[in-house]
C-alpha atoms as a PDB file:
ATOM      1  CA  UNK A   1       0.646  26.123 -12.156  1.00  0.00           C
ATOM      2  CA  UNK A   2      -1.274  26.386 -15.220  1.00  0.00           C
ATOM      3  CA  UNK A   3      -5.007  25.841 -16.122  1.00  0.00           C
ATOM      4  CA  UNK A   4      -4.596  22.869 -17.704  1.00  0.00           C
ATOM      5  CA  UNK A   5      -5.859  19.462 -16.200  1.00  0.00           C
ATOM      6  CA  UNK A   6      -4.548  15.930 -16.118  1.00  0.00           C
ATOM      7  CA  UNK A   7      -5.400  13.272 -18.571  1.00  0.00           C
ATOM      8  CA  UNK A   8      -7.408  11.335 -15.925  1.00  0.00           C
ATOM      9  CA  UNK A   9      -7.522   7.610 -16.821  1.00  0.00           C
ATOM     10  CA  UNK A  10      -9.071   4.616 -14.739  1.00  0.00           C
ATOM     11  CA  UNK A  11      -7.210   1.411 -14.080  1.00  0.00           C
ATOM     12  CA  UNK A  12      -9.319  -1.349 -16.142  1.00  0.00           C
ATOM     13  CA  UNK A  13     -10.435  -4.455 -14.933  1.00  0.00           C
ATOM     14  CA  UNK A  14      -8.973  -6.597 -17.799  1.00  0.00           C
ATOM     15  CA  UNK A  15      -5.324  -7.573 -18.984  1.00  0.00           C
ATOM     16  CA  UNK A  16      -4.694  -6.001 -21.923  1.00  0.00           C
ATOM     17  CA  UNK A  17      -6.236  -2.815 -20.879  1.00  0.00           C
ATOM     18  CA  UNK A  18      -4.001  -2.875 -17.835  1.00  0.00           C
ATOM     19  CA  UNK A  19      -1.307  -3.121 -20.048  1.00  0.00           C
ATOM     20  CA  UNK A  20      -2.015  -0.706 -22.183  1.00  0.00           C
ATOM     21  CA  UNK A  21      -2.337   1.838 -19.313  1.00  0.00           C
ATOM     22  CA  UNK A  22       0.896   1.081 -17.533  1.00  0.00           C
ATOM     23  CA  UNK A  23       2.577   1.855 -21.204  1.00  0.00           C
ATOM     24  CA  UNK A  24       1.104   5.104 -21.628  1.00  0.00           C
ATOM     25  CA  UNK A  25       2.286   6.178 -18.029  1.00  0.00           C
ATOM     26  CA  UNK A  26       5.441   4.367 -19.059  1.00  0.00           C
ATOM     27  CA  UNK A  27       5.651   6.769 -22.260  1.00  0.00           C
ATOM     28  CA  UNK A  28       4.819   9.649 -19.901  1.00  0.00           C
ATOM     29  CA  UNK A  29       6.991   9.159 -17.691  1.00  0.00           C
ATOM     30  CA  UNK A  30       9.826   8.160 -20.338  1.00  0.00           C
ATOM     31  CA  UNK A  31       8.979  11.759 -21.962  1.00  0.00           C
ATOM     32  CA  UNK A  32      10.159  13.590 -18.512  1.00  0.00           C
ATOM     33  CA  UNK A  33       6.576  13.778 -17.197  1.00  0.00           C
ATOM     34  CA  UNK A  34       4.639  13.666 -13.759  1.00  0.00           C
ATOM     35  CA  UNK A  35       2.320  10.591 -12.886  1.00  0.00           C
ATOM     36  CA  UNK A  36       0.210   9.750 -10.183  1.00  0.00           C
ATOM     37  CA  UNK A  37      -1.239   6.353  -9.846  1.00  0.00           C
ATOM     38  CA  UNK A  38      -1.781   3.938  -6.791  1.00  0.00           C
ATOM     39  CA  UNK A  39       0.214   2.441  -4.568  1.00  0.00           C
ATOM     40  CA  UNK A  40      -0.882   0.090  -1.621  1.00  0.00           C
ATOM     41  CA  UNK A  41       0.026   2.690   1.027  1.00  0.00           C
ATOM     42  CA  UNK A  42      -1.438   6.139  -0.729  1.00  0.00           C
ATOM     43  CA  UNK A  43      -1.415   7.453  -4.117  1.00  0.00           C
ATOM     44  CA  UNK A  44       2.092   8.388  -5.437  1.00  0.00           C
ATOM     45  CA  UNK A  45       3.552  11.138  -7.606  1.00  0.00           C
ATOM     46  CA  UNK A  46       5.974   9.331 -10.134  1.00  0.00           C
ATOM     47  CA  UNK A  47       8.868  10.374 -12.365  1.00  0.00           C
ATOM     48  CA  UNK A  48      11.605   8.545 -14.404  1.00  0.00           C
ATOM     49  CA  UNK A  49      14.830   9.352 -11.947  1.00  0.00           C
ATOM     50  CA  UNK A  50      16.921   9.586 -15.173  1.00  0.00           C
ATOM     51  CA  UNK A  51      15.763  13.192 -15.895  1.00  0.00           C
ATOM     52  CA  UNK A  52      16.786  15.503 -12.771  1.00  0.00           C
ATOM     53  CA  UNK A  53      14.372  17.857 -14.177  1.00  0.00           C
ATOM     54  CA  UNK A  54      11.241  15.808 -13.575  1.00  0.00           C
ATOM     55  CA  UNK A  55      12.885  15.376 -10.117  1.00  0.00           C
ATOM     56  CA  UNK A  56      13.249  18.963  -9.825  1.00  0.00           C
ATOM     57  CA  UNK A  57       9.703  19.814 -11.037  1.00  0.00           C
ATOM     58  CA  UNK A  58       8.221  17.399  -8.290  1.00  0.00           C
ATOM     59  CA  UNK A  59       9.811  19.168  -5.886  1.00  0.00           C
ATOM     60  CA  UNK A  60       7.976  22.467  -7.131  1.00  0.00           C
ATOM     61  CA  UNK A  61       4.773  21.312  -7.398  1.00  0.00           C
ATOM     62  CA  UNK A  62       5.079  19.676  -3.147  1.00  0.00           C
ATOM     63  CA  UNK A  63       6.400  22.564  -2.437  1.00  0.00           C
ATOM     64  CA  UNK A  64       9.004  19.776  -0.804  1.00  0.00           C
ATOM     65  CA  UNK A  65      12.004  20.797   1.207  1.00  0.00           C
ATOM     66  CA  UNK A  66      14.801  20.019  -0.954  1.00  0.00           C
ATOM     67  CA  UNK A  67      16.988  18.140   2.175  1.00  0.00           C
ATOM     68  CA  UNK A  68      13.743  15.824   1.715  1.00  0.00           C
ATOM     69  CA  UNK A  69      14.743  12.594  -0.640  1.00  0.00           C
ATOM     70  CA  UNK A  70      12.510  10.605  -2.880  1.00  0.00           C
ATOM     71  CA  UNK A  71      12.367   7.058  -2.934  1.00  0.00           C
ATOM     72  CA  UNK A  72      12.165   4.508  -6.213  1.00  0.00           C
ATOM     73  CA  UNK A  73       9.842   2.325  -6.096  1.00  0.00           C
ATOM     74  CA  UNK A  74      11.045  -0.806  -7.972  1.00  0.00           C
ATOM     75  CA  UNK A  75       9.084  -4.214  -9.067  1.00  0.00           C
ATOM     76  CA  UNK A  76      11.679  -6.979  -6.827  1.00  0.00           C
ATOM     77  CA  UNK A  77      14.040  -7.273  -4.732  1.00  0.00           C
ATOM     78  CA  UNK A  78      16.790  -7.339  -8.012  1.00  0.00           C
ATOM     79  CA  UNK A  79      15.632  -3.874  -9.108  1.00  0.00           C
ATOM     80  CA  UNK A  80      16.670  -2.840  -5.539  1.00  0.00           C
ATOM     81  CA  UNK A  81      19.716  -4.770  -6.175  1.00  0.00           C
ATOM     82  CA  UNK A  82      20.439  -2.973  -9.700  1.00  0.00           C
ATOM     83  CA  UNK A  83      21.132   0.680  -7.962  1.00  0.00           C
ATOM     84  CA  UNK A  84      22.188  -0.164  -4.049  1.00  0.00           C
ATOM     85  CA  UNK A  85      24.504  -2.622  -1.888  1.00  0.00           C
ATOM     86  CA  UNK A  86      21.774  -5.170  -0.599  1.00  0.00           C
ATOM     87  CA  UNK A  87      22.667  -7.192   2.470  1.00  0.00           C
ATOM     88  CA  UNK A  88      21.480  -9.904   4.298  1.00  0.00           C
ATOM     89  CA  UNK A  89      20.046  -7.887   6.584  1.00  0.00           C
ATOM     90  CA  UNK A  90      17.949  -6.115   3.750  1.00  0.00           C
ATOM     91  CA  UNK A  91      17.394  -9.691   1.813  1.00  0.00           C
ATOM     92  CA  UNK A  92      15.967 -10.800   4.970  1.00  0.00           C
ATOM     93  CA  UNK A  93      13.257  -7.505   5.832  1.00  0.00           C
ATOM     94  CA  UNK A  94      12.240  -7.652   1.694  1.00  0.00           C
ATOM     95  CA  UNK A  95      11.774 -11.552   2.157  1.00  0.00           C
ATOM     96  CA  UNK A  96       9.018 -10.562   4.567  1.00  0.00           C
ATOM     97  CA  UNK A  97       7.336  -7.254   3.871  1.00  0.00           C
ATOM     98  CA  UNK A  98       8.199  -6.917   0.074  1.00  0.00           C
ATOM     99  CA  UNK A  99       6.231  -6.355  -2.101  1.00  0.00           C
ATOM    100  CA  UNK A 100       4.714  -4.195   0.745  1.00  0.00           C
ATOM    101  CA  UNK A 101       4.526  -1.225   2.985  1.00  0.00           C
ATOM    102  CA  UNK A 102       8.606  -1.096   3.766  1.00  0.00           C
ATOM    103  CA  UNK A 103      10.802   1.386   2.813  1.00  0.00           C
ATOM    104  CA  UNK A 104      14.307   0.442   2.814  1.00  0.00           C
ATOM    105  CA  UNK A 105      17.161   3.235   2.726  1.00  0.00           C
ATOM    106  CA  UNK A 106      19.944   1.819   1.490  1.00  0.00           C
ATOM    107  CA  UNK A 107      23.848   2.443   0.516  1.00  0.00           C
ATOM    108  CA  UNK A 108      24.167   3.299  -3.547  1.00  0.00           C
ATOM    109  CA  UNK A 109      26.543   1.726  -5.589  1.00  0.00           C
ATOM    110  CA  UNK A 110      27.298   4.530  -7.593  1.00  0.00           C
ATOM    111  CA  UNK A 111      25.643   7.740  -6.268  1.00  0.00           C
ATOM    112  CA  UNK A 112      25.993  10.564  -8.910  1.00  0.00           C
ATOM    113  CA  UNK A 113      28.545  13.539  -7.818  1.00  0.00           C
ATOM    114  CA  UNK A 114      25.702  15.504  -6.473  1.00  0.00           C
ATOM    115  CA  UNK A 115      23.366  12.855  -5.388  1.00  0.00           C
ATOM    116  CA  UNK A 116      23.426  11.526  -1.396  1.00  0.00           C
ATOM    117  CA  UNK A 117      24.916   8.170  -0.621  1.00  0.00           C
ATOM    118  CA  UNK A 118      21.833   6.235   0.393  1.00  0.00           C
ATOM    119  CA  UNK A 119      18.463   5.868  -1.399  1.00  0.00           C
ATOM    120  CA  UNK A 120      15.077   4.537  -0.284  1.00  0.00           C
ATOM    121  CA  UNK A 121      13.403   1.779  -2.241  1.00  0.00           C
ATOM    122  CA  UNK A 122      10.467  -0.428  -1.797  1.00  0.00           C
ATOM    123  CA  UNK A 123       8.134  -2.635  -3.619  1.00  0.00           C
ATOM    124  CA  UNK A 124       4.730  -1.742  -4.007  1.00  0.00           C
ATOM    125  CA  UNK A 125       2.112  -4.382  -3.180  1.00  0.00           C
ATOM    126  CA  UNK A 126      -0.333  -2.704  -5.954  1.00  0.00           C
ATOM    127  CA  UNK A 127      -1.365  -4.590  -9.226  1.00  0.00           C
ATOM    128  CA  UNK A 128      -1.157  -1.090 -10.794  1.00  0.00           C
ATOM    129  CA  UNK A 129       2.008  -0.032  -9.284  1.00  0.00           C
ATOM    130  CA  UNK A 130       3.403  -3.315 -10.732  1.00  0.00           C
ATOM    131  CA  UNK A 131       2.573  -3.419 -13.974  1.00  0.00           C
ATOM    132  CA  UNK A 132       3.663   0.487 -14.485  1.00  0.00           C
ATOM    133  CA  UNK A 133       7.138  -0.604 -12.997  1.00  0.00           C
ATOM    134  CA  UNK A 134       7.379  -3.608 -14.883  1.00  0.00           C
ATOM    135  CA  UNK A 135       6.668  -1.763 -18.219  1.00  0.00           C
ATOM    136  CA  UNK A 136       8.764   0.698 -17.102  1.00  0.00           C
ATOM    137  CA  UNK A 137      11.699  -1.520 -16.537  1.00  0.00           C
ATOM    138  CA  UNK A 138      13.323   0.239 -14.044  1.00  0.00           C
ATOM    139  CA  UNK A 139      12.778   2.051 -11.144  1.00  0.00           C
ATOM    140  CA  UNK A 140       9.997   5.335 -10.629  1.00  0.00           C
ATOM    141  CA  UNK A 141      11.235   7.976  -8.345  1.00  0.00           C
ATOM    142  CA  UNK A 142       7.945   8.368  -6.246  1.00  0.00           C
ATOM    143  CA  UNK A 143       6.667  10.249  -3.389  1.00  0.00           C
ATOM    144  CA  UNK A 144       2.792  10.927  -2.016  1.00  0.00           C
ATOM    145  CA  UNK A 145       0.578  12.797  -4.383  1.00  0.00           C
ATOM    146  CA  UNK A 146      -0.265  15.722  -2.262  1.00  0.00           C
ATOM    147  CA  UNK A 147       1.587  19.218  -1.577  1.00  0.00           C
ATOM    148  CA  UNK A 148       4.258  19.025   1.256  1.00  0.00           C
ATOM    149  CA  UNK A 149       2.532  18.744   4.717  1.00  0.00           C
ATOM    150  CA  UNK A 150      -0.950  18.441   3.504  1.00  0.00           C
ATOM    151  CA  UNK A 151      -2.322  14.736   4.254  1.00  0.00           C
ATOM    152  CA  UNK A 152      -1.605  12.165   1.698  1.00  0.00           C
ATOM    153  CA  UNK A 153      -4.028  11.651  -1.425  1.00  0.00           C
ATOM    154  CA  UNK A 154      -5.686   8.328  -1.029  1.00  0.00           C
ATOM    155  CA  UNK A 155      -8.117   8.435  -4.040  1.00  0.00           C
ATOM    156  CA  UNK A 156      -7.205  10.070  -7.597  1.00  0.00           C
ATOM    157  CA  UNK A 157      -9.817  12.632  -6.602  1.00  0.00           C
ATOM    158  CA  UNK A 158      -7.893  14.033  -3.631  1.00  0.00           C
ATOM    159  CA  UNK A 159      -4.746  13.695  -6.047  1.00  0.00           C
ATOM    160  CA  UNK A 160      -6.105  15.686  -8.836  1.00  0.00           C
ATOM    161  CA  UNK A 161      -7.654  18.673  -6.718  1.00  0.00           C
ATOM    162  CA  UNK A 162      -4.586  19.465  -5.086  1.00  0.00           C
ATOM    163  CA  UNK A 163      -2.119  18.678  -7.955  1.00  0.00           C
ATOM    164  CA  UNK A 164      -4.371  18.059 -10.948  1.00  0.00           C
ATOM    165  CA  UNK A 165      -2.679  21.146 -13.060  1.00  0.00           C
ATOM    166  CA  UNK A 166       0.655  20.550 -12.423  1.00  0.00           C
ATOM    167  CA  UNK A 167       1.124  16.758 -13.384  1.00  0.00           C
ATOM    168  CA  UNK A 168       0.575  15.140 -17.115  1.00  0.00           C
ATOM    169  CA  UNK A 169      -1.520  11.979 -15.905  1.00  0.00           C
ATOM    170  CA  UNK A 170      -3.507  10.705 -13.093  1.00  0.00           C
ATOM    171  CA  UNK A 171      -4.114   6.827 -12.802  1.00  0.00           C
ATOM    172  CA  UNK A 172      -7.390   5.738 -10.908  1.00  0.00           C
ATOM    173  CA  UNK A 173      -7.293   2.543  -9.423  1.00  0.00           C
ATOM    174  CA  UNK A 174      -9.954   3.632  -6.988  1.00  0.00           C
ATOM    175  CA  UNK A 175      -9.274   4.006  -3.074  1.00  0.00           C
ATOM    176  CA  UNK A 176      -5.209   3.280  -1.813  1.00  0.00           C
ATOM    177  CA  UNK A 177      -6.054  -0.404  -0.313  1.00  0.00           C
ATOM    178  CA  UNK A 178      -3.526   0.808   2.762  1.00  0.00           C
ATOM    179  CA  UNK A 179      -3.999   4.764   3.676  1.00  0.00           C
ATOM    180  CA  UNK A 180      -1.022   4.738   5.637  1.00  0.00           C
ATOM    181  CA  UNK A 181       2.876   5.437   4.114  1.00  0.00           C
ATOM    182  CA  UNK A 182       5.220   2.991   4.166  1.00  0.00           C
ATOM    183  CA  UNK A 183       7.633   2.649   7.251  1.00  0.00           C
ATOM    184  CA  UNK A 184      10.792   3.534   6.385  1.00  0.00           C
ATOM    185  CA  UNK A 185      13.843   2.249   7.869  1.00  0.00           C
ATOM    186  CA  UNK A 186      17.371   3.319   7.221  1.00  0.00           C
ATOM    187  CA  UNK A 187      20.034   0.150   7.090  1.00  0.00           C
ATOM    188  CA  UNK A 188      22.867   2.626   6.148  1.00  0.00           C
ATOM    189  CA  UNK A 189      23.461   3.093  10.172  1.00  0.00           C
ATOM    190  CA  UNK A 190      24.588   0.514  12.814  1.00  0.00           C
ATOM    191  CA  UNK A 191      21.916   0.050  14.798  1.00  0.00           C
ATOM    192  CA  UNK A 192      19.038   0.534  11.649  1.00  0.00           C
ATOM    193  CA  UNK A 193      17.111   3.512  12.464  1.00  0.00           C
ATOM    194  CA  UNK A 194      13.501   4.102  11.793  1.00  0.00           C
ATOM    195  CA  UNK A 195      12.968   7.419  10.140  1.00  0.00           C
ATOM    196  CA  UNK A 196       9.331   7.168   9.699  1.00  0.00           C
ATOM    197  CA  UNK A 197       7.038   5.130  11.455  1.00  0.00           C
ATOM    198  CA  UNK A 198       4.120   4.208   9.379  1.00  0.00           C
ATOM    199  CA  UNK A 199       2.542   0.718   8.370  1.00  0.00           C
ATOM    200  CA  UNK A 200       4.445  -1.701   9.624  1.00  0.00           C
ATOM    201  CA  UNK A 201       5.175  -1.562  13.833  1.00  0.00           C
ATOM    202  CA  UNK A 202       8.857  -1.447  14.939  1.00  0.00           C
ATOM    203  CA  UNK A 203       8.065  -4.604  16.828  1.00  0.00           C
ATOM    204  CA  UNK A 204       7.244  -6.326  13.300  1.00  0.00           C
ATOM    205  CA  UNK A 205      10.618  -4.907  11.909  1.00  0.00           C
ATOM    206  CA  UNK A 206      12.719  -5.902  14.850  1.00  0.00           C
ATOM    207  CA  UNK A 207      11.251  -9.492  14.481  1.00  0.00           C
ATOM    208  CA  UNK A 208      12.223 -10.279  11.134  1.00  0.00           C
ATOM    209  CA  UNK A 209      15.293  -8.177  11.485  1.00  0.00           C
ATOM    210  CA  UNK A 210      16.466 -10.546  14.342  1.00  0.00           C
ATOM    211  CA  UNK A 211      17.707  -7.002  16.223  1.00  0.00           C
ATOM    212  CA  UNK A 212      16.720  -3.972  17.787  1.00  0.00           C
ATOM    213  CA  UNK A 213      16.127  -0.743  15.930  1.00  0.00           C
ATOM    214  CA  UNK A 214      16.421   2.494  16.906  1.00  0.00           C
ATOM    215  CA  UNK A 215      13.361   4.284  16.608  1.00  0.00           C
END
């Protein structure tokens, strides 16, 4: 890591300033580097998934196991659509708990040679969140903003004093509304498996999934 800090920039109460922010992490992110802004589980370490450097480079700064996979957030169900196979099954769990604390690991439509088959992605329930992916027009590869098996950021604050050096921009939208990760549940398997438990209860998931899950 070097000595040099984040561009620390708060997440403004008005439209246009909103805007504005969401296109300079847009133009950040578009330029291969690292964000972290708010989501409404914890805070989240962003990159554009179109440059596997910026993918690699996260994985340096966690210290993350590289068997580990990083989910895109996306801004609806279509973005979801635009990069995996979506099923009823899947049309049915978004329909209730997007945009919201549900991760969904899906099959790919056309993984890259090296890539893995499936891919987790979710829709943040986060004004901020939003309006970065919607500027961004696409998806943001995104895990927690903290180093691998240290507790999850849930204020810029926490973000920037364990990873404050190593990313280009730090968005502060003040305290993560949720402080819990997202549950994640894998619909690439027959039954769906749960692979993390987190905000939403497997009895929740099993409701609106009209089946049992194997947790």
């Amino acid at each position: 890591m070097s000595n040099r800090r984040a561009e620390l920039v708060a997440w403004p109460d008005d439209i246009e300033g909103r805007y504005a922010v969401a296109e300079q992490a847009v133009q950040v992110l578009h330029g291969g580097g690292l964000v972290v802004y708010p989501t409404d589980t914890v805070y989240g370490l962003g990159v554009d998934p179109a440059f596997p450097a910026s993918i690699r480079r996260v994985f340096e700064v966690k210290g993350r196991p590289d068997e580990k996979a990083i989910i895109w957030l996306v801004d609806s169900l279509n973005g979801a659509r635009a990069a995996c196979a979506v099923d009823e099954r899947a049309e049915r769990l978004a329909e209730v708990f997007w945009p919201g604390p549900l991760t969904l690991v899906l099959r790919r439509r056309d993984p890259p040679p090296d890539a893995l088959p499936t891919l987790g992605v979710r829709v943040p329930a986060h004004p901020a969140a939003l309006a970065i992916l919607r500027a961004m027009d696409g998806p943001v590869a995104t895990t927690s903003a903290n180093p691998s098996g240290e507790p999850s950021s849930q204020t810029a604050a926490e973000a920037r004093a364990t990873l404050g050096s190593a990313v280009d921009l730090i968005i502060d939208g003040g305290p993560a509304p949720g402080g819990t990760e997202s549950s994640v549940l894998d619909l690439s398997v027959s039954p769906p498996r749960l692979l993390r438990a987190g905000a939403i209860q497997t009895p929740e998931i099993e409701a609106a999934l009209g089946e049992r899950i194997d947790a």
